[in-house]
PDB file of N, CA and C in Angstrom:
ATOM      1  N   UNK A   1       0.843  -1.165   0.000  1.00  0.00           N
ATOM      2  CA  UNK A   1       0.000   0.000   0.000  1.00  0.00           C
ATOM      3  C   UNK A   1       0.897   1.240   0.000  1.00  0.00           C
ATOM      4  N   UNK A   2       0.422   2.297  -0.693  1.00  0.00           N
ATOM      5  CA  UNK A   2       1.086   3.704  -0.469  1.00  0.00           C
ATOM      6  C   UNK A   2       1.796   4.560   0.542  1.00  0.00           C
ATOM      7  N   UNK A   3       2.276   4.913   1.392  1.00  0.00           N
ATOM      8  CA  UNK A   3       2.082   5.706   2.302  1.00  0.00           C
ATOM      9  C   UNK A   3       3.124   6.831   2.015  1.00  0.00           C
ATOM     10  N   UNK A   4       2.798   7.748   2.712  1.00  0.00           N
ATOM     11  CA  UNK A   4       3.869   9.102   2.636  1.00  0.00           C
ATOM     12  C   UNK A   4       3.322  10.270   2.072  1.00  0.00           C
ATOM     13  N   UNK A   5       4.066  10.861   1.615  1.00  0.00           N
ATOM     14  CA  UNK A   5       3.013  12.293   0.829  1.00  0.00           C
ATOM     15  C   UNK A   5       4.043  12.435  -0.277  1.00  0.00           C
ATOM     16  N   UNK A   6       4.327  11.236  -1.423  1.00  0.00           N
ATOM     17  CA  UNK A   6       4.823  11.159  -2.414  1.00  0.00           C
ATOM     18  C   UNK A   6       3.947  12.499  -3.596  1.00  0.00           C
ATOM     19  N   UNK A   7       4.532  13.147  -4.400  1.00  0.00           N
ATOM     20  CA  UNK A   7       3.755  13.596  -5.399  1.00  0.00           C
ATOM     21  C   UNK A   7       4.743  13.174  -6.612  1.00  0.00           C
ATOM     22  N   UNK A   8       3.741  12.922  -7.751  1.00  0.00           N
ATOM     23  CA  UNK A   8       4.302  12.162  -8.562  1.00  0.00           C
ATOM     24  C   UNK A   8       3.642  12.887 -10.124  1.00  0.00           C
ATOM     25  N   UNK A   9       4.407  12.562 -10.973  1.00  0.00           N
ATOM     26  CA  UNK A   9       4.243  13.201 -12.187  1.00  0.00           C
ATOM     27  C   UNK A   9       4.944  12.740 -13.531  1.00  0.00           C
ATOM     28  N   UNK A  10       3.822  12.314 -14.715  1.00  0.00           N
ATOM     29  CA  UNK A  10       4.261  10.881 -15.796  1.00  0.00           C
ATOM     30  C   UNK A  10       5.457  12.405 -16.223  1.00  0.00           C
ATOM     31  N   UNK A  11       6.296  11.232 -17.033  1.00  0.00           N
ATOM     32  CA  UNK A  11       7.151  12.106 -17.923  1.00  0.00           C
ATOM     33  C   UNK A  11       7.811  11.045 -19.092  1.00  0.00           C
ATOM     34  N   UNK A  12       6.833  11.487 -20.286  1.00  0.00           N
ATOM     35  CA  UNK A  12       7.070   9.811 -21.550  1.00  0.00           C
ATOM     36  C   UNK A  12       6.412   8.992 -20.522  1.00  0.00           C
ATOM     37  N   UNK A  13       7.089   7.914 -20.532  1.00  0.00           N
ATOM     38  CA  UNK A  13       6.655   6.547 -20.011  1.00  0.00           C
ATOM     39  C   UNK A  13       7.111   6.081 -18.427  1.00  0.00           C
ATOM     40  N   UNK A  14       8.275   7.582 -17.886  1.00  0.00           N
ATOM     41  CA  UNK A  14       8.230   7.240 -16.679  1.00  0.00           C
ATOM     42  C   UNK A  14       7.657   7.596 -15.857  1.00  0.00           C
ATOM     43  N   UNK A  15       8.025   7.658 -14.582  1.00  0.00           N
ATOM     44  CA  UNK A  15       7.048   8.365 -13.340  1.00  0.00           C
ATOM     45  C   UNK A  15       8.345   9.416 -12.626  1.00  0.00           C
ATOM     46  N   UNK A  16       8.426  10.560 -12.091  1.00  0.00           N
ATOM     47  CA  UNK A  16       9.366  11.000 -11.650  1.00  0.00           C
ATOM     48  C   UNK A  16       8.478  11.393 -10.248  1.00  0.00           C
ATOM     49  N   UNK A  17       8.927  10.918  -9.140  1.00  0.00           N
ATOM     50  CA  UNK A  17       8.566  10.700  -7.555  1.00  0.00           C
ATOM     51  C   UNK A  17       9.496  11.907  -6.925  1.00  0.00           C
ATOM     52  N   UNK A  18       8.641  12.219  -6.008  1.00  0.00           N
ATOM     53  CA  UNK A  18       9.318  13.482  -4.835  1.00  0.00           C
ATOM     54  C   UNK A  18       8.385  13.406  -3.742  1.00  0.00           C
ATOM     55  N   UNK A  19       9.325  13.415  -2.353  1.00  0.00           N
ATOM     56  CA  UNK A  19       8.355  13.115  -0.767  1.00  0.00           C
ATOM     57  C   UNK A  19       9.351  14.422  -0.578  1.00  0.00           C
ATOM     58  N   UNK A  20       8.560  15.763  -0.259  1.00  0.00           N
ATOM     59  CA  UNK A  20       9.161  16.713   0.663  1.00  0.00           C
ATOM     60  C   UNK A  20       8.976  16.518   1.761  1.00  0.00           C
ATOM     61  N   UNK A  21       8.325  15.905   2.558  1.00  0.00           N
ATOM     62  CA  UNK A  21       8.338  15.081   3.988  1.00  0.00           C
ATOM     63  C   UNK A  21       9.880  14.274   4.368  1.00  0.00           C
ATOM     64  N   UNK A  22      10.193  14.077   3.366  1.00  0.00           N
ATOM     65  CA  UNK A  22      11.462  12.948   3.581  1.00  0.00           C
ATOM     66  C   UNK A  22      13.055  13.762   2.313  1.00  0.00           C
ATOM     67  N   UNK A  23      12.939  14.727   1.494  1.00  0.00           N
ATOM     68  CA  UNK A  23      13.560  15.402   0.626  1.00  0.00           C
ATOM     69  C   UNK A  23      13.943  13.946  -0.054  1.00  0.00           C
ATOM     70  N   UNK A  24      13.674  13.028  -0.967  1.00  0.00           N
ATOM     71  CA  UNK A  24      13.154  11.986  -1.487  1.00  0.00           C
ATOM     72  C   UNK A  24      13.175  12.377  -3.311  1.00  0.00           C
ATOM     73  N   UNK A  25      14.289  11.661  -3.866  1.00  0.00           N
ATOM     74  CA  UNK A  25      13.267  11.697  -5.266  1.00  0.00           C
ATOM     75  C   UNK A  25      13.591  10.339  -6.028  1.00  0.00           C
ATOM     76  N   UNK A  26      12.236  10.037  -6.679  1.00  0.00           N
ATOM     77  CA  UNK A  26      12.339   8.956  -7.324  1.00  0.00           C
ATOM     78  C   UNK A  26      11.704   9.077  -8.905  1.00  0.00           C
ATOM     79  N   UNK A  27      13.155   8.359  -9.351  1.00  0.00           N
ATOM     80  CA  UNK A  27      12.370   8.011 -10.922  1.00  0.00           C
ATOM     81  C   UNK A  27      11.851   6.649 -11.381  1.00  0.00           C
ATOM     82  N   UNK A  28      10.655   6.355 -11.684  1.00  0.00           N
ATOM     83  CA  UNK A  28      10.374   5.535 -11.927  1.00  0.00           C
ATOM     84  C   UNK A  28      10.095   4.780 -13.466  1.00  0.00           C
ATOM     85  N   UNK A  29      11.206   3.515 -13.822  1.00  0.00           N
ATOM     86  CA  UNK A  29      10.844   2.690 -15.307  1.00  0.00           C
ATOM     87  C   UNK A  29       8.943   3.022 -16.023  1.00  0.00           C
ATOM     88  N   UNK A  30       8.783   2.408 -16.545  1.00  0.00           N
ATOM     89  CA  UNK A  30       7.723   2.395 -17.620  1.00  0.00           C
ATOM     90  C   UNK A  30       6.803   1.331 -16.248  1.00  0.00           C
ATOM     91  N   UNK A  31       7.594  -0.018 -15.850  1.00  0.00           N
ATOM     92  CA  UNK A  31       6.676  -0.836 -15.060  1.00  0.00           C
ATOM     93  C   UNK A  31       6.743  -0.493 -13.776  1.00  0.00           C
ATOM     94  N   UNK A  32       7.633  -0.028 -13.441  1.00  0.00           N
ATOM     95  CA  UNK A  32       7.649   0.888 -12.279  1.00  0.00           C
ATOM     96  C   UNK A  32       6.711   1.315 -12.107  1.00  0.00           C
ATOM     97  N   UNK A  33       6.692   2.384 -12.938  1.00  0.00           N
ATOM     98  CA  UNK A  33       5.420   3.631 -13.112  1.00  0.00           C
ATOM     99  C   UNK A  33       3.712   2.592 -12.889  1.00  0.00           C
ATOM    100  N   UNK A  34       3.644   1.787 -13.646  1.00  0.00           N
ATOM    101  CA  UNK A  34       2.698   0.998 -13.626  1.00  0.00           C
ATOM    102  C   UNK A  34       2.426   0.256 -12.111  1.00  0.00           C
ATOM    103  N   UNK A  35       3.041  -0.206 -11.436  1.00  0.00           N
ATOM    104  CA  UNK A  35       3.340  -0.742 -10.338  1.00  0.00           C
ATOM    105  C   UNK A  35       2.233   0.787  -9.354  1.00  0.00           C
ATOM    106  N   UNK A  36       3.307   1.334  -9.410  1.00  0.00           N
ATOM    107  CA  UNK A  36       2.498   2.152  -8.488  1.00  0.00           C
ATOM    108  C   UNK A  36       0.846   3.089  -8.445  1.00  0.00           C
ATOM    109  N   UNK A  37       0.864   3.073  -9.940  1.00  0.00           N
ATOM    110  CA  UNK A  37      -0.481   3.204 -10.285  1.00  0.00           C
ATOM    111  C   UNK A  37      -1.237   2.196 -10.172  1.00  0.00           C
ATOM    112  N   UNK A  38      -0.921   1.383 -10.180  1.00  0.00           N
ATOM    113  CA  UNK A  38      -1.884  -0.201  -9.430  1.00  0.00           C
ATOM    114  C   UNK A  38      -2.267  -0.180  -7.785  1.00  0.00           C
ATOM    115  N   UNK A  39      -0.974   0.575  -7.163  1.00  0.00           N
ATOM    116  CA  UNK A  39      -1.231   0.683  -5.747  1.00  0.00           C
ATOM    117  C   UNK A  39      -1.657   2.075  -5.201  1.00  0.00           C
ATOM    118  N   UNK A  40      -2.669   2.635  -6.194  1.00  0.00           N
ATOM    119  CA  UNK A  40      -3.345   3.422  -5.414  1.00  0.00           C
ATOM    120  C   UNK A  40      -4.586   2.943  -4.758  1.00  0.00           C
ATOM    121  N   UNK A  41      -4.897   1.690  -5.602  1.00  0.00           N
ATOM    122  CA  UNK A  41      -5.834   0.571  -4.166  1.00  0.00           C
ATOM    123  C   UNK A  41      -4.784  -0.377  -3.981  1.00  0.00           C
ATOM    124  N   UNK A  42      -5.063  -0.417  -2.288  1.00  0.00           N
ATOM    125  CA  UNK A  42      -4.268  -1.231  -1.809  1.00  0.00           C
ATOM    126  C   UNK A  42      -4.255  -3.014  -2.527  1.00  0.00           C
ATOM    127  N   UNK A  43      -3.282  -3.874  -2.348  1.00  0.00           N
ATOM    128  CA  UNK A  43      -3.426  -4.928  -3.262  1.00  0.00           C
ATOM    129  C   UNK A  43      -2.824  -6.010  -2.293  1.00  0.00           C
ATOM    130  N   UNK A  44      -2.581  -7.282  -2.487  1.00  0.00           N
ATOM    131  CA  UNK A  44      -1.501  -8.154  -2.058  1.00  0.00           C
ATOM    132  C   UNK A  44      -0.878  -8.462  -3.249  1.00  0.00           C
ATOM    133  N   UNK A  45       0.376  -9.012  -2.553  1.00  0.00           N
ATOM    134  CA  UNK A  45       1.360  -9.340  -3.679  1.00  0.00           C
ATOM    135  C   UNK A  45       0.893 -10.209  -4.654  1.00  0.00           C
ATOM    136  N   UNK A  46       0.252 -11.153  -4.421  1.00  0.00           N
ATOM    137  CA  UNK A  46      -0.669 -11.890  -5.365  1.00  0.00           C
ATOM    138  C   UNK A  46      -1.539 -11.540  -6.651  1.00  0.00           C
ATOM    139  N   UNK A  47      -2.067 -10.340  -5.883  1.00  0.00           N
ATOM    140  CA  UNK A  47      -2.938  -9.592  -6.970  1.00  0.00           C
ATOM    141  C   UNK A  47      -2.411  -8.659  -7.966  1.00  0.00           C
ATOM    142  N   UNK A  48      -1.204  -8.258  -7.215  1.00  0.00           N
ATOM    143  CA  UNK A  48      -0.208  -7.138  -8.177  1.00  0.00           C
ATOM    144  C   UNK A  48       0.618  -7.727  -9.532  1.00  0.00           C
ATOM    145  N   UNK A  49       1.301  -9.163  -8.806  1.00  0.00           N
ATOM    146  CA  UNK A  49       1.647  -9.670  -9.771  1.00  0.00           C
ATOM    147  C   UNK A  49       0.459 -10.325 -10.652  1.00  0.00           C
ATOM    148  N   UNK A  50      -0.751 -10.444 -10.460  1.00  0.00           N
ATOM    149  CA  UNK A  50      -1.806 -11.333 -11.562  1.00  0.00           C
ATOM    150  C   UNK A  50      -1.438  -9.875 -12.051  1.00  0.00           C
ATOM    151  N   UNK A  51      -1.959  -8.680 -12.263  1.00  0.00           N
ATOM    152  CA  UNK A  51      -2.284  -7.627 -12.715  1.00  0.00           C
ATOM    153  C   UNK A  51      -0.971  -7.315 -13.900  1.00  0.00           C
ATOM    154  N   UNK A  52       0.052  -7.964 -13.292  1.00  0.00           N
ATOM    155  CA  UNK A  52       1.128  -7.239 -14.074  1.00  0.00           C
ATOM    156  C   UNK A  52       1.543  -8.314 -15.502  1.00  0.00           C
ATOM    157  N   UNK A  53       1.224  -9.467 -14.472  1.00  0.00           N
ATOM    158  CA  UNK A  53       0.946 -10.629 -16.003  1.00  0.00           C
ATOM    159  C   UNK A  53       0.330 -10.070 -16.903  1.00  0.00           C
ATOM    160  N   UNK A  54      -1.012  -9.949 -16.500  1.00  0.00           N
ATOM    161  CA  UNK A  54      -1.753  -9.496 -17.775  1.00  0.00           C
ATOM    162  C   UNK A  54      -1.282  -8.296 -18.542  1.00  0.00           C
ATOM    163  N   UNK A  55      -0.778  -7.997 -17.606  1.00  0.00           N
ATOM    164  CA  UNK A  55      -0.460  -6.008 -18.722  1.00  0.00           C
ATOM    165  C   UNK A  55       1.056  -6.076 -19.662  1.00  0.00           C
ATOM    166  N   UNK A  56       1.910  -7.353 -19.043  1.00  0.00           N
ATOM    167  CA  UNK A  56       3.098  -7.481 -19.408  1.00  0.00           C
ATOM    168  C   UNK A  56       3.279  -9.221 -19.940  1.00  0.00           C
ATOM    169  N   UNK A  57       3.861  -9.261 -21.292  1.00  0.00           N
ATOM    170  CA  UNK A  57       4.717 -10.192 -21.348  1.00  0.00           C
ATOM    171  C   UNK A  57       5.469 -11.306 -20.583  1.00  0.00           C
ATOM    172  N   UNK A  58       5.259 -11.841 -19.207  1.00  0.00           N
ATOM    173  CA  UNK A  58       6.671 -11.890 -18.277  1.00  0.00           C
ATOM    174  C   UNK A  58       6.548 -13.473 -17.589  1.00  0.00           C
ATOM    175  N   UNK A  59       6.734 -14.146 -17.260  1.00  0.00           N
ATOM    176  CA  UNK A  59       6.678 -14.950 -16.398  1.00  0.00           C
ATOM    177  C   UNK A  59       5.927 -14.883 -15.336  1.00  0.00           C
ATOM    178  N   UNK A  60       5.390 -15.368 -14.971  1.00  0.00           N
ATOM    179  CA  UNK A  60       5.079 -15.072 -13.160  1.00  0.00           C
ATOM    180  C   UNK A  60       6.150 -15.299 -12.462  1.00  0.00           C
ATOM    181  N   UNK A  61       6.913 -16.196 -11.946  1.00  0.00           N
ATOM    182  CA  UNK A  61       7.877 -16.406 -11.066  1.00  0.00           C
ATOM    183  C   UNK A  61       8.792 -15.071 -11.234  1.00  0.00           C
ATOM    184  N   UNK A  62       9.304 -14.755 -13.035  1.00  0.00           N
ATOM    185  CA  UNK A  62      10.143 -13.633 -12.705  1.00  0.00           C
ATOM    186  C   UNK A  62       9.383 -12.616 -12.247  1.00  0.00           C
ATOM    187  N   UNK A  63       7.930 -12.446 -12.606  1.00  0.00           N
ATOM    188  CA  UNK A  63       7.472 -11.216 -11.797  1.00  0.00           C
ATOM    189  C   UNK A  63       7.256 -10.986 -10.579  1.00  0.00           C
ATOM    190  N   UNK A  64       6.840 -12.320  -9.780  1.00  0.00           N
ATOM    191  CA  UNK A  64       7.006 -12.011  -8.574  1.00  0.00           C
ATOM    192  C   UNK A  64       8.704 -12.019  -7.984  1.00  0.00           C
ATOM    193  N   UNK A  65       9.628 -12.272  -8.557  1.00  0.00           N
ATOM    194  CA  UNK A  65      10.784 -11.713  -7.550  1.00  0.00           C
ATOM    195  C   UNK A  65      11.027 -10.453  -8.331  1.00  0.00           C
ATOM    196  N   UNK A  66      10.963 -10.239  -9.040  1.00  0.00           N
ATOM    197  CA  UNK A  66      11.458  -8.639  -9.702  1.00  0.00           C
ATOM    198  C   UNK A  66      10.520  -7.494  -8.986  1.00  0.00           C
ATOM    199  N   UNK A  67       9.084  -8.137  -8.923  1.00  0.00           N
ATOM    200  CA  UNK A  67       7.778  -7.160  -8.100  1.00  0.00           C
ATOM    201  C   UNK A  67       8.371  -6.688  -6.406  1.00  0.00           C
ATOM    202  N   UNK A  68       9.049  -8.053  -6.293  1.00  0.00           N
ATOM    203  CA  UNK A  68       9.024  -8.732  -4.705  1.00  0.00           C
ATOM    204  C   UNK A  68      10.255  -7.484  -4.140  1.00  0.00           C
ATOM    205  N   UNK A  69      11.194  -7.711  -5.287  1.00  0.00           N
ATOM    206  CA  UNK A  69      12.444  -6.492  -4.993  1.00  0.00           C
ATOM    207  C   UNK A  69      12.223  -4.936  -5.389  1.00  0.00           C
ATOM    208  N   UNK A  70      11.070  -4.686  -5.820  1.00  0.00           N
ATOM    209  CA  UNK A  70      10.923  -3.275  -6.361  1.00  0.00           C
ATOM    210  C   UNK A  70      10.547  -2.779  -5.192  1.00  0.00           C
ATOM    211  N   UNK A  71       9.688  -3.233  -4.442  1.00  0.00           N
ATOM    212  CA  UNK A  71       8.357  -3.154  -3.412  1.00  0.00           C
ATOM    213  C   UNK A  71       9.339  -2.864  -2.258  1.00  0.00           C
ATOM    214  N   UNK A  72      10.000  -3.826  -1.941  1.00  0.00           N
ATOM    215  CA  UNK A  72      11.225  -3.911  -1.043  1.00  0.00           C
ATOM    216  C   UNK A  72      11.835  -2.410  -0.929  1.00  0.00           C
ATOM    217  N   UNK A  73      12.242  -2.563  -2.155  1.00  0.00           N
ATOM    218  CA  UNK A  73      12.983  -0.775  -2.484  1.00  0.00           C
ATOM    219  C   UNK A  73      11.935   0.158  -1.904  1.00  0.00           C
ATOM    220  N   UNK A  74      11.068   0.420  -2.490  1.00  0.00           N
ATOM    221  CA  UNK A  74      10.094   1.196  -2.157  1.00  0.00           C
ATOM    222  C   UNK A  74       9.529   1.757  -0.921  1.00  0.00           C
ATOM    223  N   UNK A  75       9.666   0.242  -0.116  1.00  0.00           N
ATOM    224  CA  UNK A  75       9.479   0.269   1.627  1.00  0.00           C
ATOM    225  C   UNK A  75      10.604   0.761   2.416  1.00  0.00           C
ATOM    226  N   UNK A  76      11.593   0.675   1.280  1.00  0.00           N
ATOM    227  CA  UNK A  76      12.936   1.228   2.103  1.00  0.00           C
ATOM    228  C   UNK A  76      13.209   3.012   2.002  1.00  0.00           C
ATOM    229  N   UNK A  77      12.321   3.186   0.951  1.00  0.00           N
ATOM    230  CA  UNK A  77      12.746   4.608   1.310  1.00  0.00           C
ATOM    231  C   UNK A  77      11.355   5.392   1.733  1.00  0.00           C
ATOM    232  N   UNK A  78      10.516   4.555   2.457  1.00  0.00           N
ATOM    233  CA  UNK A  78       8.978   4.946   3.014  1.00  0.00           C
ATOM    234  C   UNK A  78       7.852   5.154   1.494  1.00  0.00           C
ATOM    235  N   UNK A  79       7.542   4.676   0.532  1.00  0.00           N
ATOM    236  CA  UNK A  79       7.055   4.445  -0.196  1.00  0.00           C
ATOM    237  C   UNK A  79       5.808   4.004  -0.185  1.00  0.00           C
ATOM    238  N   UNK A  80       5.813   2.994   0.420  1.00  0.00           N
ATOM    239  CA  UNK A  80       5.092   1.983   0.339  1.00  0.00           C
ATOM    240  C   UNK A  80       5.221   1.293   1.991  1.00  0.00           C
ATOM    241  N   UNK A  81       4.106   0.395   2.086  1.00  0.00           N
ATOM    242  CA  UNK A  81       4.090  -0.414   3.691  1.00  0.00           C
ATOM    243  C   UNK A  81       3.808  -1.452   2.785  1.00  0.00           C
ATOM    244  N   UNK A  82       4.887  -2.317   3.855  1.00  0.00           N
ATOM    245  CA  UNK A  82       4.363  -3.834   3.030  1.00  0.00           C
ATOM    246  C   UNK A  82       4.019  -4.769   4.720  1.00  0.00           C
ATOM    247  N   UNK A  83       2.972  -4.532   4.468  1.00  0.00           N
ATOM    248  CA  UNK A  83       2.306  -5.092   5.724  1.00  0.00           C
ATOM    249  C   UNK A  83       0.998  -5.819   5.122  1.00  0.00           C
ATOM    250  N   UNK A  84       1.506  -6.637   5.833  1.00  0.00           N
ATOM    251  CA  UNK A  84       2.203  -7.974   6.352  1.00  0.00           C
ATOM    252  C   UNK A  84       3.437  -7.945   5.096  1.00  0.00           C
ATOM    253  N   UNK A  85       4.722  -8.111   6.000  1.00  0.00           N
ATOM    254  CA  UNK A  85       5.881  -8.214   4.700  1.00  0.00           C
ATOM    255  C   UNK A  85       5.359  -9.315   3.955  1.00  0.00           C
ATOM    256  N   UNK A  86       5.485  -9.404   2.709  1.00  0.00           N
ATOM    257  CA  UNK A  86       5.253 -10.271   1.506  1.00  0.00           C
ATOM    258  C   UNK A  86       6.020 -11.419   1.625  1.00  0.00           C
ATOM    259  N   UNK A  87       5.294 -12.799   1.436  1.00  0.00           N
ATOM    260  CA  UNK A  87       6.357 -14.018   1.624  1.00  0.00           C
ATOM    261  C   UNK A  87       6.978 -14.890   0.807  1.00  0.00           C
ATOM    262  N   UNK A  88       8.007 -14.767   0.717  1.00  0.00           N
ATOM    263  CA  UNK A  88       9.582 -15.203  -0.571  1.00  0.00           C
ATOM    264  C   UNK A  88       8.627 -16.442  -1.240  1.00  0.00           C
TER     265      UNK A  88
END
């Protein structure tokens, strides 16, 4: 799920992220960008990766560890809450 007071803004196909709460900036890939526009309703990891199957080309297995490590990132710089942490 979201948390923080991220403001965010497309640019082409990415997302470019800023938390003045935290002086924070993030740029975000094309699926990146997608990722987080999925989590403006909250989701489980389950549902994020069905969602991203469908929108992408990809494996499931690689999507859930590539999802699994983005999310990770994300929680690390207050992004996102991954509550209940997501399980390997």
């Amino acid at each position: 799920m979201r948390q923080g007071d991220w403001l965010s803004a497309r640019i082409d196909n990415e997302l470019v992220m800023m938390s003045p709460e935290h002086g924070r900036y993030l740029n975000l890939s094309e699926v990146g960008a997608e990722i987080w526009e999925i989590l403006a309703e909250p989701r489980t990891l389950d549902g994020l990766v069905e969602e991203l199957v469908g929108r992408f080309e990809v494996d499931e297995e690689v999507c859930r560890a590539e999802t699994l490590a983005f999310l990770s990132e994300l929680a690390r710089v207050d992004a996102v809450s991954l509550d209940p942490p997501p399980e390997r």
